[in-house]
PDB file of N, CA and C in Angstrom:
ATOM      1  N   UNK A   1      69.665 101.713  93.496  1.00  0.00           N
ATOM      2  CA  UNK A   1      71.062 101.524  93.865  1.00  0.00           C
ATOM      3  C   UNK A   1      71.899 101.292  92.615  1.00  0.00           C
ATOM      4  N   UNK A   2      72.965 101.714  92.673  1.00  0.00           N
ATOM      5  CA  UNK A   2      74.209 101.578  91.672  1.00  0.00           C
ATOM      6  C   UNK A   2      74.526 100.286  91.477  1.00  0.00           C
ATOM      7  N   UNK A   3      74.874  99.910  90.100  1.00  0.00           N
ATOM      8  CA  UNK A   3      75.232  98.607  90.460  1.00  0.00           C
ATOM      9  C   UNK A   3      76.377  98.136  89.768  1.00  0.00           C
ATOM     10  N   UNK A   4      77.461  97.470  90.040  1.00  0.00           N
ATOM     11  CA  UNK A   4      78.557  96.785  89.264  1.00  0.00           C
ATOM     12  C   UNK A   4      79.042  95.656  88.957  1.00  0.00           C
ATOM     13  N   UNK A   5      79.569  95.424  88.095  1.00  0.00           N
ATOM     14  CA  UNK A   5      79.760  93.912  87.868  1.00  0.00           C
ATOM     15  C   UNK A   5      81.054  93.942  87.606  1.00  0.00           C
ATOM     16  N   UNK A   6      80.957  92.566  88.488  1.00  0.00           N
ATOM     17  CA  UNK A   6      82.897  92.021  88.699  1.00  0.00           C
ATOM     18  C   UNK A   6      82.698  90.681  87.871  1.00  0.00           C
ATOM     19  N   UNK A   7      84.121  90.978  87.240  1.00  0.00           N
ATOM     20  CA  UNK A   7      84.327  89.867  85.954  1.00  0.00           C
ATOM     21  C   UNK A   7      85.026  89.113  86.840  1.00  0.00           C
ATOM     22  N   UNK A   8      85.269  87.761  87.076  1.00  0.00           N
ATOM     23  CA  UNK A   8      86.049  87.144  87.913  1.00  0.00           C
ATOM     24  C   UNK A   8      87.379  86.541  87.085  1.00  0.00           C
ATOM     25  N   UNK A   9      88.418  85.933  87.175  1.00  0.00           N
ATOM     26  CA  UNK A   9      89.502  85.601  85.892  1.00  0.00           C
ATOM     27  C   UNK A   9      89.285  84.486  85.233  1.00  0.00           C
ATOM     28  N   UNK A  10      87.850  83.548  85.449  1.00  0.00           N
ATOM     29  CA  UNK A  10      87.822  82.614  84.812  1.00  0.00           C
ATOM     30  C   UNK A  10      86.406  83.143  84.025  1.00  0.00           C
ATOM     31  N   UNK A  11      86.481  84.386  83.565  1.00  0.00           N
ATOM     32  CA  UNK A  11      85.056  84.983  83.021  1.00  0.00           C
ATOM     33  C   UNK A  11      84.329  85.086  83.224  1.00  0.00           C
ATOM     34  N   UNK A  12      83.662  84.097  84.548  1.00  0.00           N
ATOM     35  CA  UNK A  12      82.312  84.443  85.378  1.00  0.00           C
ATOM     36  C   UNK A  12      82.243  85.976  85.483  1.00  0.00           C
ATOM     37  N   UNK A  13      80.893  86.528  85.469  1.00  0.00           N
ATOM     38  CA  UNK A  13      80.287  87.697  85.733  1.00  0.00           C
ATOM     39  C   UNK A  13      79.319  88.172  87.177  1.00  0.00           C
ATOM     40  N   UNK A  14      79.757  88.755  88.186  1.00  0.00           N
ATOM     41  CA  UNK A  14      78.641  88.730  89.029  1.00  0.00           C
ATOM     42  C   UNK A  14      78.476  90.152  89.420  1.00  0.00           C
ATOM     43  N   UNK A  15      76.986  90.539  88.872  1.00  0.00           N
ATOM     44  CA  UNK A  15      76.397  91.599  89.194  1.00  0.00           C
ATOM     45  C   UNK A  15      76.098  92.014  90.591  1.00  0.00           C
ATOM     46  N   UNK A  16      76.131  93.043  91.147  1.00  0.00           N
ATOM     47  CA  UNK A  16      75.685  93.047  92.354  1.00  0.00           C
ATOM     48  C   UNK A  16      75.509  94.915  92.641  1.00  0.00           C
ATOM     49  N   UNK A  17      74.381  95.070  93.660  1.00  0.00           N
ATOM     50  CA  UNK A  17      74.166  96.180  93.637  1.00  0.00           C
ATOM     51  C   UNK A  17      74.556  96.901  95.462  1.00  0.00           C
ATOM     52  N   UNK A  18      75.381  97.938  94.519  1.00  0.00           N
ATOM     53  CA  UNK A  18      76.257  99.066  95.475  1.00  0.00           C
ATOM     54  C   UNK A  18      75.252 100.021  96.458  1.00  0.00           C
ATOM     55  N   UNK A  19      75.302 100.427  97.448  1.00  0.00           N
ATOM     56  CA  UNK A  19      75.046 101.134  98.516  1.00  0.00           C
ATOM     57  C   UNK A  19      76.203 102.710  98.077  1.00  0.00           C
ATOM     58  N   UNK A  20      75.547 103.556  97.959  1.00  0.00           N
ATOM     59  CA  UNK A  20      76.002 105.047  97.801  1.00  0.00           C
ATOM     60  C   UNK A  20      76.683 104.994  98.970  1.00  0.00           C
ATOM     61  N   UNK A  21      78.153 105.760  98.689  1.00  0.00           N
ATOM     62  CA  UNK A  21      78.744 105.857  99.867  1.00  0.00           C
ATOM     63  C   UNK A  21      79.924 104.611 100.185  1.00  0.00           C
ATOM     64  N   UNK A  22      79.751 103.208 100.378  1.00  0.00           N
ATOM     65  CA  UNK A  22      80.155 102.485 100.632  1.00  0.00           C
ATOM     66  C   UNK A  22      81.222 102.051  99.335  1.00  0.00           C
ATOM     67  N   UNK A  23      82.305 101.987 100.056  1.00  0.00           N
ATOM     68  CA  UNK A  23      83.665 101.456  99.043  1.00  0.00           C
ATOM     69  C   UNK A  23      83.532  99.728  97.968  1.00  0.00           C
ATOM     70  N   UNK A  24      83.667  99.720  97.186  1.00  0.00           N
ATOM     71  CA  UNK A  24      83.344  98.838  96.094  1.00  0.00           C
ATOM     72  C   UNK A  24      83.747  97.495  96.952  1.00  0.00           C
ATOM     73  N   UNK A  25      85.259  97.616  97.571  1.00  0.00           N
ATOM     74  CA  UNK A  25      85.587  96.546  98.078  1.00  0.00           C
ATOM     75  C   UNK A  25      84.597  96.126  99.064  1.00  0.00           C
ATOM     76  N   UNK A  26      84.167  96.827 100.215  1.00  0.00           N
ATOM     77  CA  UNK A  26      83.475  96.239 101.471  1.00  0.00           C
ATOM     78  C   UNK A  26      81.928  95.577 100.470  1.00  0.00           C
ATOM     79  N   UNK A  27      81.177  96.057  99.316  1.00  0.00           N
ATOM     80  CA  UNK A  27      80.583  95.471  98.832  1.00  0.00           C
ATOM     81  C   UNK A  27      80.679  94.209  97.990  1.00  0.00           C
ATOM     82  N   UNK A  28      81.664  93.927  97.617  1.00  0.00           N
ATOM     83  CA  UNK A  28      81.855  92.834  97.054  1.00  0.00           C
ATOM     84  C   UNK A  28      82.078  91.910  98.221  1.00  0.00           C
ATOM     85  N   UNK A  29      83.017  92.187  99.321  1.00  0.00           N
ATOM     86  CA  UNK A  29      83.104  91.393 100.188  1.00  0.00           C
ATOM     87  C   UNK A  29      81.539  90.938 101.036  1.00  0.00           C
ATOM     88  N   UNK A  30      81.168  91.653 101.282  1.00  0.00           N
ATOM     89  CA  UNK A  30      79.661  91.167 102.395  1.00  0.00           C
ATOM     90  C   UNK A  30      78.958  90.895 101.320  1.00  0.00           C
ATOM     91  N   UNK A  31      79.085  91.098 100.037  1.00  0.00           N
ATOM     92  CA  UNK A  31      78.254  89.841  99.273  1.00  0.00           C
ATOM     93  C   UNK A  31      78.519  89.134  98.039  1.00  0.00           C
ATOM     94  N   UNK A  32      79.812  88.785  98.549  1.00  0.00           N
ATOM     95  CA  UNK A  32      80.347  87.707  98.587  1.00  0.00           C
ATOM     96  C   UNK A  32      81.111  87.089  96.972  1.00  0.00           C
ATOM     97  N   UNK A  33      81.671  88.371  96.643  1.00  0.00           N
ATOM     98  CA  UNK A  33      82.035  88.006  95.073  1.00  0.00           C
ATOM     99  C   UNK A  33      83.153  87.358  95.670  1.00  0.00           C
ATOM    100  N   UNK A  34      83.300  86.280  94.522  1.00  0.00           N
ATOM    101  CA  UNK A  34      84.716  85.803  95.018  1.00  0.00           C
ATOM    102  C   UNK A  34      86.105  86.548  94.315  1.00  0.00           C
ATOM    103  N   UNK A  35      87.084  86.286  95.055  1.00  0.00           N
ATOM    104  CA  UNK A  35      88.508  86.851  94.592  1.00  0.00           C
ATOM    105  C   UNK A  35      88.690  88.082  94.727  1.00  0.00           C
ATOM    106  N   UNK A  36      87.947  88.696  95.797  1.00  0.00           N
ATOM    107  CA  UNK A  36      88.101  89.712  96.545  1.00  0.00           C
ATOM    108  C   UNK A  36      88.528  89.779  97.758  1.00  0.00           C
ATOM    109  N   UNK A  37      89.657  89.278  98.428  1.00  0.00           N
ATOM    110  CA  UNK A  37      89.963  89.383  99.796  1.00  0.00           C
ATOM    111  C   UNK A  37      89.341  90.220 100.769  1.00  0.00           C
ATOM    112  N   UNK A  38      90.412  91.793 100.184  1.00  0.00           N
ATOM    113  CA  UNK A  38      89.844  93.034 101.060  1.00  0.00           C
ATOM    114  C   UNK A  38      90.729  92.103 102.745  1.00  0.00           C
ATOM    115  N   UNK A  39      91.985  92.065 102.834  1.00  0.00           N
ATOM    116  CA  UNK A  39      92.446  91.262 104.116  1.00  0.00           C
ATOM    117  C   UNK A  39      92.270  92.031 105.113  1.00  0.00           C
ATOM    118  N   UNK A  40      92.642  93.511 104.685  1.00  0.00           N
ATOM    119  CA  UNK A  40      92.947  94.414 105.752  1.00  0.00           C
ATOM    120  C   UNK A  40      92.023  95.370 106.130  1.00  0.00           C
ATOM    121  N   UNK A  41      90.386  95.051 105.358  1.00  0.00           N
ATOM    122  CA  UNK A  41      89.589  95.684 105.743  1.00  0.00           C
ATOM    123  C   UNK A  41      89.625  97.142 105.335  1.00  0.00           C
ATOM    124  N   UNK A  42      90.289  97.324 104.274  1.00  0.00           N
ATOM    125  CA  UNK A  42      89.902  99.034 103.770  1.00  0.00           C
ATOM    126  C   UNK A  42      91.127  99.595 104.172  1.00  0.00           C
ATOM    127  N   UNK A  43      92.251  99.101 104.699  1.00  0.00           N
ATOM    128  CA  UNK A  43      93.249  99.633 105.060  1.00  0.00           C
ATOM    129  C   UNK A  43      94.032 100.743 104.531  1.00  0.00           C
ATOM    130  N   UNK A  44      94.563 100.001 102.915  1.00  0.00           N
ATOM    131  CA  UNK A  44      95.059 100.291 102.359  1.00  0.00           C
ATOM    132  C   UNK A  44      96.414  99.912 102.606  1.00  0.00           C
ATOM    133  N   UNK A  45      96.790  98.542 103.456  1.00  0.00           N
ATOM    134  CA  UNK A  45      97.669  98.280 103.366  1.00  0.00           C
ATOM    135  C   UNK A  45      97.755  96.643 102.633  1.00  0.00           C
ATOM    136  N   UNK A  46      97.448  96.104 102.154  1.00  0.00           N
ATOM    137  CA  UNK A  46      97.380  94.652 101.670  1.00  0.00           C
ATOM    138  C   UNK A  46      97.765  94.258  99.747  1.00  0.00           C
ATOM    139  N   UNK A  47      96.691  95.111  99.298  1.00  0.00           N
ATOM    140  CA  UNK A  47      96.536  94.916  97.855  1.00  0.00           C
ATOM    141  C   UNK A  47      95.608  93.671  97.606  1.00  0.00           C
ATOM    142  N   UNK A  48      95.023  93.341  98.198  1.00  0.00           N
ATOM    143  CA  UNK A  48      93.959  92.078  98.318  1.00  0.00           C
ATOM    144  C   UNK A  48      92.871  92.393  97.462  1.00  0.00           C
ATOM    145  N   UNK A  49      92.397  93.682  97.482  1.00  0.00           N
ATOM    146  CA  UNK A  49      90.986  93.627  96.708  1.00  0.00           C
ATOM    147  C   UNK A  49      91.666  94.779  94.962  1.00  0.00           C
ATOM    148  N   UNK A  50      92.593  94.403  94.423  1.00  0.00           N
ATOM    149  CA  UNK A  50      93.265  94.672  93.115  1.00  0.00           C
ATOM    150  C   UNK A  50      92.287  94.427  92.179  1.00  0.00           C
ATOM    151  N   UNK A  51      91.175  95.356  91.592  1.00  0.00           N
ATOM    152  CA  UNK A  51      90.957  95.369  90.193  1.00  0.00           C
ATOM    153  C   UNK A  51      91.257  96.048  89.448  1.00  0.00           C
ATOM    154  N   UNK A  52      90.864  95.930  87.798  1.00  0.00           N
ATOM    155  CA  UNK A  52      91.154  96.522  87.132  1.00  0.00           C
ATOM    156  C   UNK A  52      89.953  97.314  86.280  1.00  0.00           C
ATOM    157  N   UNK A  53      89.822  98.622  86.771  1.00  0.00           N
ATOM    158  CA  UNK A  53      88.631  99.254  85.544  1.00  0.00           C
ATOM    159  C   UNK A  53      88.423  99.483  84.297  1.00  0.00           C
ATOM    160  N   UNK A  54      87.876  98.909  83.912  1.00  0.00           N
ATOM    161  CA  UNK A  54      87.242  99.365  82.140  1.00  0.00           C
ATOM    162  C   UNK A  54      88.061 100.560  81.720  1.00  0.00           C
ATOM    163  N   UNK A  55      88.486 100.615  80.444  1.00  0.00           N
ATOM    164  CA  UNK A  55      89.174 102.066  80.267  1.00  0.00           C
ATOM    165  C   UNK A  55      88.882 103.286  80.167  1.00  0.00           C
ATOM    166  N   UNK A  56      87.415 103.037  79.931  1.00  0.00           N
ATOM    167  CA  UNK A  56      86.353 103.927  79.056  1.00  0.00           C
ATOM    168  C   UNK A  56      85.608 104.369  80.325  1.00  0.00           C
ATOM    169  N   UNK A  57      86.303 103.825  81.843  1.00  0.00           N
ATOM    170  CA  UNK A  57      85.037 104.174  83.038  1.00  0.00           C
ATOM    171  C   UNK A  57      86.378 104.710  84.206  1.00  0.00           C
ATOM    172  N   UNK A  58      87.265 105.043  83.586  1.00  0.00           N
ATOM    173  CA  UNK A  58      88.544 105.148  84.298  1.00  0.00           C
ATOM    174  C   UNK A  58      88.630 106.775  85.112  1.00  0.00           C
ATOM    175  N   UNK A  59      88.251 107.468  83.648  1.00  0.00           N
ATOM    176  CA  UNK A  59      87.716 108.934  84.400  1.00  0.00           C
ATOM    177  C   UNK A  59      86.293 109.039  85.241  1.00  0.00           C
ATOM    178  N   UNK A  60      85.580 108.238  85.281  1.00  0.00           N
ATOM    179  CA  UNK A  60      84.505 108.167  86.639  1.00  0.00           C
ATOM    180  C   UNK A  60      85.528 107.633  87.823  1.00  0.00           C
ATOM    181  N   UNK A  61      86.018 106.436  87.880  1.00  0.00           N
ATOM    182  CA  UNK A  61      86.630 106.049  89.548  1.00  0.00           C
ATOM    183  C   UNK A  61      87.876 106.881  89.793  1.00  0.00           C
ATOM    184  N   UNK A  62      88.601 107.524  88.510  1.00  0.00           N
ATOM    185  CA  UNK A  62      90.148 108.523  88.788  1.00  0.00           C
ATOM    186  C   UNK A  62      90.937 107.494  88.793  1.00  0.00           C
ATOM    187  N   UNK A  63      91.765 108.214  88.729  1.00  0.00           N
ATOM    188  CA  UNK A  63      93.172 106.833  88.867  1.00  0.00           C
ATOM    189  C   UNK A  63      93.687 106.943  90.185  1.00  0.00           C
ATOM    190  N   UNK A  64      94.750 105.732  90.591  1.00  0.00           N
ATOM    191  CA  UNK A  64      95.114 105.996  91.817  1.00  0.00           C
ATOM    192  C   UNK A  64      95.951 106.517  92.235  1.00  0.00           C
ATOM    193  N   UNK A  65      95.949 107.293  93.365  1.00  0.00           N
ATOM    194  CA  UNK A  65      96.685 107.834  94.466  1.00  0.00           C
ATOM    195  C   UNK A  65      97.989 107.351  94.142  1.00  0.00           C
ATOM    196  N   UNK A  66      99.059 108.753  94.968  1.00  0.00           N
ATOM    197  CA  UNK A  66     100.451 108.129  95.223  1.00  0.00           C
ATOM    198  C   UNK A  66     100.382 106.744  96.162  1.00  0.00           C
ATOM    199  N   UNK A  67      99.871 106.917  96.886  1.00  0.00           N
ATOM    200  CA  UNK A  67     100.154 105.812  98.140  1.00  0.00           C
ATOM    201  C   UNK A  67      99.654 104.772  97.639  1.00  0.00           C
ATOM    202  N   UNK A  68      98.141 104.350  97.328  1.00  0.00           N
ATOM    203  CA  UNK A  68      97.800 103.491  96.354  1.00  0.00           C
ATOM    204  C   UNK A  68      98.572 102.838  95.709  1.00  0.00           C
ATOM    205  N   UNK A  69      99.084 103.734  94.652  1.00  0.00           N
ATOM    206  CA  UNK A  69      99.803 103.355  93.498  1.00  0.00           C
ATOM    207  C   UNK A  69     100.901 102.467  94.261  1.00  0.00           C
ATOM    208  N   UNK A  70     102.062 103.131  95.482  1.00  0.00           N
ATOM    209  CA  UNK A  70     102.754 102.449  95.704  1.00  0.00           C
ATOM    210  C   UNK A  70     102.300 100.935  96.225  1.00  0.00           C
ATOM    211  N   UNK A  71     101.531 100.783  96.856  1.00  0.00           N
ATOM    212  CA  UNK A  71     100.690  99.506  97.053  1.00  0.00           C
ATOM    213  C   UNK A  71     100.457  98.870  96.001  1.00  0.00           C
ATOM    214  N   UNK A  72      99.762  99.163  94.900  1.00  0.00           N
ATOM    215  CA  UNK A  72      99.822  98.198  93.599  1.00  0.00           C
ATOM    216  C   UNK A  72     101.256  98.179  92.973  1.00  0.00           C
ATOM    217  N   UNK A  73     102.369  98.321  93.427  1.00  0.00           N
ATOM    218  CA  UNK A  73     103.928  98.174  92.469  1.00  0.00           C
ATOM    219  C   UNK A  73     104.035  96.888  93.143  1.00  0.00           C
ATOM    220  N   UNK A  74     103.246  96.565  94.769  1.00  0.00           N
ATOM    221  CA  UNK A  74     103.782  95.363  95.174  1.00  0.00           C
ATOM    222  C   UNK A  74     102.444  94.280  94.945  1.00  0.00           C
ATOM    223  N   UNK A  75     101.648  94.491  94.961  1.00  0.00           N
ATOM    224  CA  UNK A  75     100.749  93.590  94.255  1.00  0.00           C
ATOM    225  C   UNK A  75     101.376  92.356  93.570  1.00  0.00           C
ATOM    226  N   UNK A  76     100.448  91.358  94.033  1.00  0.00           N
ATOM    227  CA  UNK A  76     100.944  89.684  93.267  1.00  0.00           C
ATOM    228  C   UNK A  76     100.822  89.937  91.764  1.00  0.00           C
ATOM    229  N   UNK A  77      99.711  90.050  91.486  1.00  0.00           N
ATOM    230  CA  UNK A  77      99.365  90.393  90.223  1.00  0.00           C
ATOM    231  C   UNK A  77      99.870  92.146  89.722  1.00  0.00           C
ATOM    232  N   UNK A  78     100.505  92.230  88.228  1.00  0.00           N
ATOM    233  CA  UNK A  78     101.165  93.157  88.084  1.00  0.00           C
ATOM    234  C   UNK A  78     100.342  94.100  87.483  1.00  0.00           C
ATOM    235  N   UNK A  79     100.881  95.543  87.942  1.00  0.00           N
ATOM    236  CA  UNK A  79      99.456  96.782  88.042  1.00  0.00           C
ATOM    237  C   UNK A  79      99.298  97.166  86.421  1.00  0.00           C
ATOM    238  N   UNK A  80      98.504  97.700  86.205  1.00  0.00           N
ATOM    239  CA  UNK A  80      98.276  98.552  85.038  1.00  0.00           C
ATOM    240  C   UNK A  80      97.754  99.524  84.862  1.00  0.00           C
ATOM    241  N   UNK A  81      97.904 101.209  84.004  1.00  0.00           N
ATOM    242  CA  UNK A  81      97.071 102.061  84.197  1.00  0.00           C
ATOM    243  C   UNK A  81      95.882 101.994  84.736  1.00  0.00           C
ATOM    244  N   UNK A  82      95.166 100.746  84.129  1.00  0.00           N
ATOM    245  CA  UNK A  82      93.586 100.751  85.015  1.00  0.00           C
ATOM    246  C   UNK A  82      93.393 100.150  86.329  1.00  0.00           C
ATOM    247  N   UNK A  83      94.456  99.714  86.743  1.00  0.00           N
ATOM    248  CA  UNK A  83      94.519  99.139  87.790  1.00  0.00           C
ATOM    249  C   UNK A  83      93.923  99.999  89.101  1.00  0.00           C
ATOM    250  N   UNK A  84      93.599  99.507  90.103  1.00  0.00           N
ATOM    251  CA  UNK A  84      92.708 100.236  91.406  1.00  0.00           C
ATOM    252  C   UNK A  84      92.893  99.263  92.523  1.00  0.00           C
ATOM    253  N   UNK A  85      92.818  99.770  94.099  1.00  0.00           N
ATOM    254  CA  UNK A  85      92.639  98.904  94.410  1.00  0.00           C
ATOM    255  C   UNK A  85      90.754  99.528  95.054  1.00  0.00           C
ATOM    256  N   UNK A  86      90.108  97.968  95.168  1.00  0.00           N
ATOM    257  CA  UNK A  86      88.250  98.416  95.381  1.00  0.00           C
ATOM    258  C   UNK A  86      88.555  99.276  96.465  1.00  0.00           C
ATOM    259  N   UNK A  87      89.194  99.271  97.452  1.00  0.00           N
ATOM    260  CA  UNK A  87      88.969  99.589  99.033  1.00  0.00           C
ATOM    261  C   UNK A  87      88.505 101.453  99.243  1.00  0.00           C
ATOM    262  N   UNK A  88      89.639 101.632  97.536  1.00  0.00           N
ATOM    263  CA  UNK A  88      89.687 103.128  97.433  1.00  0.00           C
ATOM    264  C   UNK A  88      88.692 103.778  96.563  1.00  0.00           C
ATOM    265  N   UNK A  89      87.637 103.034  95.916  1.00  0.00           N
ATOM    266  CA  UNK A  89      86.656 103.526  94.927  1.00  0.00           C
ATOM    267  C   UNK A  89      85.546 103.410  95.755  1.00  0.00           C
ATOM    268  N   UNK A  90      85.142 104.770  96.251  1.00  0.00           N
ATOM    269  CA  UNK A  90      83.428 104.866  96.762  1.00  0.00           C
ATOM    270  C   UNK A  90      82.836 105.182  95.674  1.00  0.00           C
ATOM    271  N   UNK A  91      81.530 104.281  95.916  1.00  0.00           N
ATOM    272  CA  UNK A  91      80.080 104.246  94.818  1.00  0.00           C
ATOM    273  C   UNK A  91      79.693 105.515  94.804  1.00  0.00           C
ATOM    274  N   UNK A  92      79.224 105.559  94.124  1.00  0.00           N
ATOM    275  CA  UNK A  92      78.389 107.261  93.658  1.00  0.00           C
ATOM    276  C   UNK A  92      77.109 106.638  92.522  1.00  0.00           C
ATOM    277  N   UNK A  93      76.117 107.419  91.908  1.00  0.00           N
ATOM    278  CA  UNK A  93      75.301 106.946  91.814  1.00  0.00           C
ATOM    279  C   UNK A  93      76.051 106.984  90.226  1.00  0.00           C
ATOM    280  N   UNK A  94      77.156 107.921  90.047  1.00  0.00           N
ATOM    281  CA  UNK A  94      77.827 108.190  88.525  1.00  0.00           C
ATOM    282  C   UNK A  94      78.126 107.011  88.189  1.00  0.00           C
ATOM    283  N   UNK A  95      78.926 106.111  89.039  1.00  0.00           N
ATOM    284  CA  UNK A  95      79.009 105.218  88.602  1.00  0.00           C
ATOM    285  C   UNK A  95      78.633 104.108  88.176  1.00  0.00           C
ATOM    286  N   UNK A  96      76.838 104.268  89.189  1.00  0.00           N
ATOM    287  CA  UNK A  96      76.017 102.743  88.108  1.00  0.00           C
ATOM    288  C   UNK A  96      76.835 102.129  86.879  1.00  0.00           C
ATOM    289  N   UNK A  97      76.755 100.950  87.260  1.00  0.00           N
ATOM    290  CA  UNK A  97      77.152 100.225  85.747  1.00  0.00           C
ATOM    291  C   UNK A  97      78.547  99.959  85.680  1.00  0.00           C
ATOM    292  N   UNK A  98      79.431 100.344  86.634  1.00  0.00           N
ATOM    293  CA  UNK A  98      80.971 100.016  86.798  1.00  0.00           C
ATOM    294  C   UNK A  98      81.159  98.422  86.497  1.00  0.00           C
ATOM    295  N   UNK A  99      81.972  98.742  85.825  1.00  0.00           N
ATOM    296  CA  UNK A  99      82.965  97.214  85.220  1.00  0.00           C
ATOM    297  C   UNK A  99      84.166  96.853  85.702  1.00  0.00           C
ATOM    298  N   UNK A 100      84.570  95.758  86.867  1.00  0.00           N
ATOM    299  CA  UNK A 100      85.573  95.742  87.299  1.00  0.00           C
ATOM    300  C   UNK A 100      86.017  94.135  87.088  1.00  0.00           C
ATOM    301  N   UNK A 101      86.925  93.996  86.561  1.00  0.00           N
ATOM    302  CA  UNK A 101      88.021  92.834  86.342  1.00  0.00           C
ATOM    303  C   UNK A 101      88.594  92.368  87.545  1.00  0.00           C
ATOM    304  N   UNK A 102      88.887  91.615  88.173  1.00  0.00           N
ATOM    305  CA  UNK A 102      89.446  90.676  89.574  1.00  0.00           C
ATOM    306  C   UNK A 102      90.552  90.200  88.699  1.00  0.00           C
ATOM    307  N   UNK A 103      91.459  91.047  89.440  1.00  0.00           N
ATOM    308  CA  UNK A 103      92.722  90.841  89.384  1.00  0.00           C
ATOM    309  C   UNK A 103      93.163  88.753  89.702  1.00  0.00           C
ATOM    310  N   UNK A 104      93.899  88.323  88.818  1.00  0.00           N
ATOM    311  CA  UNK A 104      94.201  86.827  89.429  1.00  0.00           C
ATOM    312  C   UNK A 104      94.255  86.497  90.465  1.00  0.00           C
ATOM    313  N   UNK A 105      95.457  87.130  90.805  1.00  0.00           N
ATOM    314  CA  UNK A 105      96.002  86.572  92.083  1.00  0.00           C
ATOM    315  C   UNK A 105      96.303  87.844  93.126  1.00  0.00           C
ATOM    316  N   UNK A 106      95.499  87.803  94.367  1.00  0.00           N
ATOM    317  CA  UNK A 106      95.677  88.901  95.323  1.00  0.00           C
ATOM    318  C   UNK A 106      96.441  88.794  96.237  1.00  0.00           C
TER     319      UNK A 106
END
């Protein structure tokens, strides 16, 4: 299995391993990284599960969507090119090893 690690904002690191297929967010949530909301369940309407990808891993997840994007302009925390939200990044096996930053405040 793929696996990624979420930096949390007080530098904690927690590794955890991805299910092919399944969106980054619903994995962090069922196990249990913290500072991942995910409120709306994959919606795509909340901005709850806001990270930010590595720069250098930006062309593996793509950048985001129009609609996305408009969702991160309202985000608590303010967006940045690498910005994503998890709900919209499905695992692939390319991505083993993804590096994702937890946005502060969701």
């Amino acid at each position: 299995m793929p696996t990624i690690t979420f930096i949390s904002p007080d530098g904690s690191k927690h590794e955890v391993e991805a299910k092919v297929g399944a969106s980054v967010m619903e994995t962090a949530v069922k196990l249990g990284v913290p500072g991942v909301v995910g409120e709306c369940g994959g919606g795509l309407s909340c901005a709850t599960c806001h990270v930010f990808v590595e720069p250098h891993q930006i062309e593996l997840t793509g950048v985001a969507e129009d609609f996305e994007e408009e969702m991160l302009e309202d985000a608590v925390t303010p967006a940045t090119e690498c910005s994503r939200l998890s709900c919209q990044i499905r695992m692939t096996d390319e991505l083993d090893g993804l590096i994702l930053t937890i946005a502060p405040e969701q």
